[in-house]
C-alpha atoms as a PDB file:
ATOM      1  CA  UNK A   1      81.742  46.553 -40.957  1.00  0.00           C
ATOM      2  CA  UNK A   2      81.468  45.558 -37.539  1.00  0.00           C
ATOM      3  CA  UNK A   3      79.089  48.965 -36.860  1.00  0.00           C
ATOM      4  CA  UNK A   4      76.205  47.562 -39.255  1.00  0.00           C
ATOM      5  CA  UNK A   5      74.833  44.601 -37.213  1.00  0.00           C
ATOM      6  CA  UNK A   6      74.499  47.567 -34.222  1.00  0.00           C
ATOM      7  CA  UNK A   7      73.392  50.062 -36.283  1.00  0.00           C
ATOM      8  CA  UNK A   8      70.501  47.731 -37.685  1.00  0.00           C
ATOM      9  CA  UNK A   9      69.479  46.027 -34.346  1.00  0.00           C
ATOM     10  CA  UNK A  10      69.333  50.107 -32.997  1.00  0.00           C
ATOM     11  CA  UNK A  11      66.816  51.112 -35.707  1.00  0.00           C
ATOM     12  CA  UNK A  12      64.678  47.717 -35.246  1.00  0.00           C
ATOM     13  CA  UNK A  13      64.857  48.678 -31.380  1.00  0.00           C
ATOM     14  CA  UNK A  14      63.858  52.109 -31.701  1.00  0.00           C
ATOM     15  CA  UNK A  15      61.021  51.304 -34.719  1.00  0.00           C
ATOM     16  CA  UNK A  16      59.645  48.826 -32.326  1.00  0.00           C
ATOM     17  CA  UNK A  17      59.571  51.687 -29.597  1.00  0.00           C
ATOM     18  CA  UNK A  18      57.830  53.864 -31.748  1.00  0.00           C
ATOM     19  CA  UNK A  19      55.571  51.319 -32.926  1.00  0.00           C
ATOM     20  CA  UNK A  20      54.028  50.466 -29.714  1.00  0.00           C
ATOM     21  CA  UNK A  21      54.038  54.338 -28.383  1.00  0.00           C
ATOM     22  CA  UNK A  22      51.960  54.829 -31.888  1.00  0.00           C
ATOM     23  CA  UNK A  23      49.555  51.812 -30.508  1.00  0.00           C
ATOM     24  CA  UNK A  24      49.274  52.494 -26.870  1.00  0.00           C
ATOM     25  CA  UNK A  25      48.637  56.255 -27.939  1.00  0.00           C
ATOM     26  CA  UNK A  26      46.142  55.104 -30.579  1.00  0.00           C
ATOM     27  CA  UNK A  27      44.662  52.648 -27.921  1.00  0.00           C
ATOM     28  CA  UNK A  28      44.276  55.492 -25.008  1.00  0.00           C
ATOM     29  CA  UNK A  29      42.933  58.435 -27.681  1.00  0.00           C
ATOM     30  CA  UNK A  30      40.151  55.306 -28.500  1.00  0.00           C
ATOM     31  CA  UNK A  31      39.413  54.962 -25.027  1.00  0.00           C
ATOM     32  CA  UNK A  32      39.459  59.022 -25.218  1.00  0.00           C
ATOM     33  CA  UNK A  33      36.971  58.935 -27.772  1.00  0.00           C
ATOM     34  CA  UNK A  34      35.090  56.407 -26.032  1.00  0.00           C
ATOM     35  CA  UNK A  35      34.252  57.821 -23.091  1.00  0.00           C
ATOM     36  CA  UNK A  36      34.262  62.032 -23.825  1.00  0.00           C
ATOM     37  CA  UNK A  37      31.151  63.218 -23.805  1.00  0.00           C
ATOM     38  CA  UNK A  38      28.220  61.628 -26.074  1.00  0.00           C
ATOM     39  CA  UNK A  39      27.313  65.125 -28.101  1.00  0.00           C
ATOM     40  CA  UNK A  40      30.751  64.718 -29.675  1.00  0.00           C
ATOM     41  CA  UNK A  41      29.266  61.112 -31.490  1.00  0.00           C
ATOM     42  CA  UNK A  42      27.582  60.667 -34.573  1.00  0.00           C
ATOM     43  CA  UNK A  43      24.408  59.850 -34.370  1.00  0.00           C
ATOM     44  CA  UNK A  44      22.764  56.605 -35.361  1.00  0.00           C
ATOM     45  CA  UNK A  45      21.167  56.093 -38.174  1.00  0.00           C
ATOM     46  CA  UNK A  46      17.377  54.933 -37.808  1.00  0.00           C
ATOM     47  CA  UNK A  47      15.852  52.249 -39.333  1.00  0.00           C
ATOM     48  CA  UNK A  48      12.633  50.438 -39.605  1.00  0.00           C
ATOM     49  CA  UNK A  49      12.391  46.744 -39.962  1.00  0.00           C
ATOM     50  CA  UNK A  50      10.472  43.822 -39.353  1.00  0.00           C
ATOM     51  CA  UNK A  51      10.563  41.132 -36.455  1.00  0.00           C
ATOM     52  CA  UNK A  52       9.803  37.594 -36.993  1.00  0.00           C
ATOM     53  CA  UNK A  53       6.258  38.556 -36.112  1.00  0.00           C
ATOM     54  CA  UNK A  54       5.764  40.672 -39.000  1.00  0.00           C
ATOM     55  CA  UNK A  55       5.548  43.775 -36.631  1.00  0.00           C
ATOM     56  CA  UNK A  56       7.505  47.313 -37.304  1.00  0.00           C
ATOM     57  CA  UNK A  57      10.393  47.842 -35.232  1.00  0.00           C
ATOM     58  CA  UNK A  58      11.866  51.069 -34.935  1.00  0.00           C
ATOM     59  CA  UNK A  59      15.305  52.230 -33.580  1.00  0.00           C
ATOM     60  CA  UNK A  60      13.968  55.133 -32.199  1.00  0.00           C
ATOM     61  CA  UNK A  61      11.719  52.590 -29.931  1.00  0.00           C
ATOM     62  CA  UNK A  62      14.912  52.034 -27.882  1.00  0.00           C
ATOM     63  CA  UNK A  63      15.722  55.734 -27.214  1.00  0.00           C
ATOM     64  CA  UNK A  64      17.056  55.905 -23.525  1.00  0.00           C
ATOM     65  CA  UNK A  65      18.532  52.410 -23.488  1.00  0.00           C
ATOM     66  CA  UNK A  66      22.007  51.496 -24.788  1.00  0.00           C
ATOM     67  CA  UNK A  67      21.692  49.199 -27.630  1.00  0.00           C
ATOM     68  CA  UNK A  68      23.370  46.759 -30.047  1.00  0.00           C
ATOM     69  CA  UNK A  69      22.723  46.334 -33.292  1.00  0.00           C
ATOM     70  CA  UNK A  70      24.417  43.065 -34.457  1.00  0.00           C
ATOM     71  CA  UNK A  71      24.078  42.060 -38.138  1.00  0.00           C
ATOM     72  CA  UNK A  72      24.092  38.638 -38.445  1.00  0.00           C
ATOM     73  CA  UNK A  73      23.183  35.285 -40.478  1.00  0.00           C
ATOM     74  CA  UNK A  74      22.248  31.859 -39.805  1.00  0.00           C
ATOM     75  CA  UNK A  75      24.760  30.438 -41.888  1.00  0.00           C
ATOM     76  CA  UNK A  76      28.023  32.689 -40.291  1.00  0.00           C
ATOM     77  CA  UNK A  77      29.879  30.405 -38.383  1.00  0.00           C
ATOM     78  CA  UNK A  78      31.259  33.746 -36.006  1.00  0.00           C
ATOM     79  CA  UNK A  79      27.711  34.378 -35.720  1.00  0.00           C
ATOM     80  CA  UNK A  80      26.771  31.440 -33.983  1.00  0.00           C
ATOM     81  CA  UNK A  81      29.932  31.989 -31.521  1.00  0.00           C
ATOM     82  CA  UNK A  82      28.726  35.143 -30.680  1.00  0.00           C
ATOM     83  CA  UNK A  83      25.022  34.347 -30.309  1.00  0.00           C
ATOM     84  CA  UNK A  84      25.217  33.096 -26.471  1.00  0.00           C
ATOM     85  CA  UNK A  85      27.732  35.764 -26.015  1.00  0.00           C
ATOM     86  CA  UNK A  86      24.994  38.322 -26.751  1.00  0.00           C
ATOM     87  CA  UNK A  87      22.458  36.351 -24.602  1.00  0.00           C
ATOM     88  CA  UNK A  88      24.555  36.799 -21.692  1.00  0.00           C
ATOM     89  CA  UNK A  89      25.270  40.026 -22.232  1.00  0.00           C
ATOM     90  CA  UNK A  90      20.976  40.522 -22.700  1.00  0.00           C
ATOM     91  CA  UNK A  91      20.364  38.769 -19.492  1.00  0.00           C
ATOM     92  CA  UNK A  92      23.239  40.634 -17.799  1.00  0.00           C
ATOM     93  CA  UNK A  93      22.516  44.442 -18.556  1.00  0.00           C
ATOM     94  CA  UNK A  94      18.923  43.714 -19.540  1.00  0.00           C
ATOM     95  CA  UNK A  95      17.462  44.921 -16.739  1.00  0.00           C
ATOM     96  CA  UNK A  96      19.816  48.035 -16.607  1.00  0.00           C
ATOM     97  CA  UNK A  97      18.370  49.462 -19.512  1.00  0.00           C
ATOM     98  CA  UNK A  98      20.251  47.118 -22.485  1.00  0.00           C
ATOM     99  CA  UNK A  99      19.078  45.326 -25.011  1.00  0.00           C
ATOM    100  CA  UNK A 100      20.370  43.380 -28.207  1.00  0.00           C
ATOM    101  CA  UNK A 101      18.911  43.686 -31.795  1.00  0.00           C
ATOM    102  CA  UNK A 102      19.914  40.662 -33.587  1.00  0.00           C
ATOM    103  CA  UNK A 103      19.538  41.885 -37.491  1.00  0.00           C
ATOM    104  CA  UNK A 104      19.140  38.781 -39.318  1.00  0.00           C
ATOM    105  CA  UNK A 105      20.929  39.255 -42.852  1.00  0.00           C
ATOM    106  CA  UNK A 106      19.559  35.909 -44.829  1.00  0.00           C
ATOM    107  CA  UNK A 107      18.711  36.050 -48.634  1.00  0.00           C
ATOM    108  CA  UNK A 108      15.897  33.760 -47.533  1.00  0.00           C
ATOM    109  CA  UNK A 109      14.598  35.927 -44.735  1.00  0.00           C
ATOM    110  CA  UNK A 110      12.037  34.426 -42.699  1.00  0.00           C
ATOM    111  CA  UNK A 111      11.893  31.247 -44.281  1.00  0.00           C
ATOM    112  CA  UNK A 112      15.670  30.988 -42.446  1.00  0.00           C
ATOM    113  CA  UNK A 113      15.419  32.827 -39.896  1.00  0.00           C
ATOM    114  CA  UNK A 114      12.485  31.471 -38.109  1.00  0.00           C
ATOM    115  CA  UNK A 115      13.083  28.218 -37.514  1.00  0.00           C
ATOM    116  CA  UNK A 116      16.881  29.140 -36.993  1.00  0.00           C
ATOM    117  CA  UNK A 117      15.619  30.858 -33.936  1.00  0.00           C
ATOM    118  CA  UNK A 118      12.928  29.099 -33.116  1.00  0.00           C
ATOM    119  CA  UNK A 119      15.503  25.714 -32.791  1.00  0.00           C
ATOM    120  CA  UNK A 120      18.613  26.555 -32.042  1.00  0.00           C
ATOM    121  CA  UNK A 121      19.976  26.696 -28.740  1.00  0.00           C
ATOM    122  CA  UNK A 122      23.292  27.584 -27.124  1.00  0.00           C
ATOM    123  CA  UNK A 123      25.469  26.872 -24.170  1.00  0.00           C
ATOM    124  CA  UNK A 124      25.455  29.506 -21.890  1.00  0.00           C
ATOM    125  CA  UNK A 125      27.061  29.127 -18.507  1.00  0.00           C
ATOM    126  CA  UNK A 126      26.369  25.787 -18.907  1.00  0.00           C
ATOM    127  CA  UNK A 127      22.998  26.038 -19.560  1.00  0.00           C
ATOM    128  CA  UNK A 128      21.138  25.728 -23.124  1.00  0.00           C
ATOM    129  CA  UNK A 129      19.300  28.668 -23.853  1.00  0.00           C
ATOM    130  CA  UNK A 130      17.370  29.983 -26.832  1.00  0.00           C
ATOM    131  CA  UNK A 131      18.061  33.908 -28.202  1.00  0.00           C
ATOM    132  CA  UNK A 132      16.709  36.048 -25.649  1.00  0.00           C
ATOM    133  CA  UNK A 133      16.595  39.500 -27.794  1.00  0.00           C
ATOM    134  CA  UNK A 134      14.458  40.673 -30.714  1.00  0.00           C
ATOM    135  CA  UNK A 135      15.244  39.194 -34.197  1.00  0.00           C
ATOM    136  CA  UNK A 136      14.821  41.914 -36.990  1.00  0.00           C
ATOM    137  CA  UNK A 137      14.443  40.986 -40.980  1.00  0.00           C
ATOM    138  CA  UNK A 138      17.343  42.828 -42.114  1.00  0.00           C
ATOM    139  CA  UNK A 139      17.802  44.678 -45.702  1.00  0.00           C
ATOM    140  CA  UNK A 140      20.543  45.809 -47.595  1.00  0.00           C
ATOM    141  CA  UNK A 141      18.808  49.320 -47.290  1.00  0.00           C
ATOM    142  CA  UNK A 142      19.109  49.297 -43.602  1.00  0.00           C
ATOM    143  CA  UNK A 143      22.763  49.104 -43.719  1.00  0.00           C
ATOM    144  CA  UNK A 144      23.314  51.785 -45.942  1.00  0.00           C
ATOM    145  CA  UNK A 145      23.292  54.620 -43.402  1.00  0.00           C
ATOM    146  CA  UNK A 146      25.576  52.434 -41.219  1.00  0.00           C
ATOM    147  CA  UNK A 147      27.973  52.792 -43.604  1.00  0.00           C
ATOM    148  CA  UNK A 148      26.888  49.456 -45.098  1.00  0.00           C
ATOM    149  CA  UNK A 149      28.479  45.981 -44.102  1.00  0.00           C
ATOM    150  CA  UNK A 150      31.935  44.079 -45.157  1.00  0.00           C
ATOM    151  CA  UNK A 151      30.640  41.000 -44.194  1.00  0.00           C
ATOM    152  CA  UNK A 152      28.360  39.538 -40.958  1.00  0.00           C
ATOM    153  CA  UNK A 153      28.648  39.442 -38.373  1.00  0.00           C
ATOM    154  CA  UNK A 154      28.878  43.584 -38.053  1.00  0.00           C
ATOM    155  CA  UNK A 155      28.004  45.184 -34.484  1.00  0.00           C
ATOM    156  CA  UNK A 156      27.284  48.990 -33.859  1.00  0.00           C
ATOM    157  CA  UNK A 157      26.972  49.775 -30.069  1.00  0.00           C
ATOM    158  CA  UNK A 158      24.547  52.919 -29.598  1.00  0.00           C
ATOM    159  CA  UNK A 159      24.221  55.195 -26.357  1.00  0.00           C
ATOM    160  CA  UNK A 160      21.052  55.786 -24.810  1.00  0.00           C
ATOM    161  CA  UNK A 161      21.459  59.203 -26.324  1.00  0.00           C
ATOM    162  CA  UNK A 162      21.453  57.395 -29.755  1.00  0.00           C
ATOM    163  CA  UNK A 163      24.875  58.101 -30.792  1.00  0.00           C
ATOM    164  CA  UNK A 164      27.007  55.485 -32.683  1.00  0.00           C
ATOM    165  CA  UNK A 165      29.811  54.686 -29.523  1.00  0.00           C
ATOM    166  CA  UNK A 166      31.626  51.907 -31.452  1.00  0.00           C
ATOM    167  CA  UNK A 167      31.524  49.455 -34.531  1.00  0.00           C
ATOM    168  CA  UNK A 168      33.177  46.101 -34.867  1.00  0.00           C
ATOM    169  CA  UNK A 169      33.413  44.413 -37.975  1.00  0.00           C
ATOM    170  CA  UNK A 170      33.630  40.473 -37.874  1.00  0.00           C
ATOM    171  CA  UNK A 171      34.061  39.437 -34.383  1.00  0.00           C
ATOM    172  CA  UNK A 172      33.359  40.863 -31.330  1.00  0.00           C
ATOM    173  CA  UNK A 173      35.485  40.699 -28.503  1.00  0.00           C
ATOM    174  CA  UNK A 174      33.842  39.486 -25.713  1.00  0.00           C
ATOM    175  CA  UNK A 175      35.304  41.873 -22.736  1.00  0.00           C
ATOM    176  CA  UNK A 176      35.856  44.890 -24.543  1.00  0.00           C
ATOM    177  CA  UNK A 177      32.108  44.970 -25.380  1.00  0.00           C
ATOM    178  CA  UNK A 178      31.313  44.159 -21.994  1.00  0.00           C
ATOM    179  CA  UNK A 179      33.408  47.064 -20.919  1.00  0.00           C
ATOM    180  CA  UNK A 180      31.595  49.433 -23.537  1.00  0.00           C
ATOM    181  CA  UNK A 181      28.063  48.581 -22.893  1.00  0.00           C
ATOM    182  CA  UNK A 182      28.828  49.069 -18.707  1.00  0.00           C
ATOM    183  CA  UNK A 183      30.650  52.477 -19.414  1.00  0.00           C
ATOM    184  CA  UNK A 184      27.542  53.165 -21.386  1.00  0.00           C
ATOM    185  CA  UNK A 185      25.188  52.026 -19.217  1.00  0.00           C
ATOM    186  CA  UNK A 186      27.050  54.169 -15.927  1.00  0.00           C
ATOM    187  CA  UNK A 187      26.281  57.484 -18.087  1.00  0.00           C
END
């Protein structure tokens, strides 16, 4: 009787090894994937839509640049955390060849959007600053050959290659994605 309290605590030790060899093994073969060589990526899908301008914007257009595509809405709460997150980033890496396309999700489309961007500002080092990165009109359609969307926000970092390097659905986090778009951006 006295062996089952050791023989229990053994197996929760040695499930708890396994668990986090399983997730630091999971963690480096992501990393792996990550970083190996771009032609081993799936491509990205492309995609026409409209920016608050009415004018045709193309993925293709940003061919040579590493890009991310973040589907968003006005009305997402995570959205609006990540907004000056993805300003910084823009004003950052912009110059290296990086740029945000903020795909605005809305049932209402313009009508929403418009003024959302037009008004809103957000803290960014201490500073307010309005989005700094093209807006697109999103549709349904044009998240189809993303593998369509859970929920918003959704963000698909692309190569310059235009290869599909990673996806995060719902929140970002903020220095992974920094790491990503700088590993991208050193290819």
């Amino acid at each position: 009787m006295q062996r089952t309290p050791w023989i229990i605590t053994t197996l929760a030790v040695m499930a708890l090894v396994l668990c986090l060899t399983f997730r630091a093994t999971s963690r480096s073969s992501i990393r792996e994937t990550q970083t190996t060589a771009n032609s081993r990526l799936p491509a990205a899908p492309n995609f026409t839509l409209q920016d608050l301008a009415a004018k045709d914007v193309s993925l293709t257009q940003f061919k040579g640049k590493v890009v991310l595509v973040n589907f968003w809405a006005t009305w997402c709460t995570p959205c609006r955390v990540e907004i000056p997150w993805f300003i910084e980033l823009q004003e950052k890496y912009g110059a290296q060849g990086f740029t945000v396309l903020g795909v605005a999700m809305d049932d209402e489309g313009k009508r929403a959007v418009a003024p959302f961007v037009q008004n809103e500002r957000f803290t960014v080092n201490g500073a307010d600053r309005p989005m700094n990165y093209p807006i697109l009109l999103g549709t349904d359609a044009a998240t189809q050959p993303f593998g369509g969307l859970l929920g918003v926000p959704t963000s698909v970092l692309i190569s310059k290659e235009g290869k599909v390097v990673k996806r995060e659905d719902g929140l970002v986090n903020y220095s992974e994605l920094d790491k990503a778009i700088q590993s991208q951006l050193e290819h």
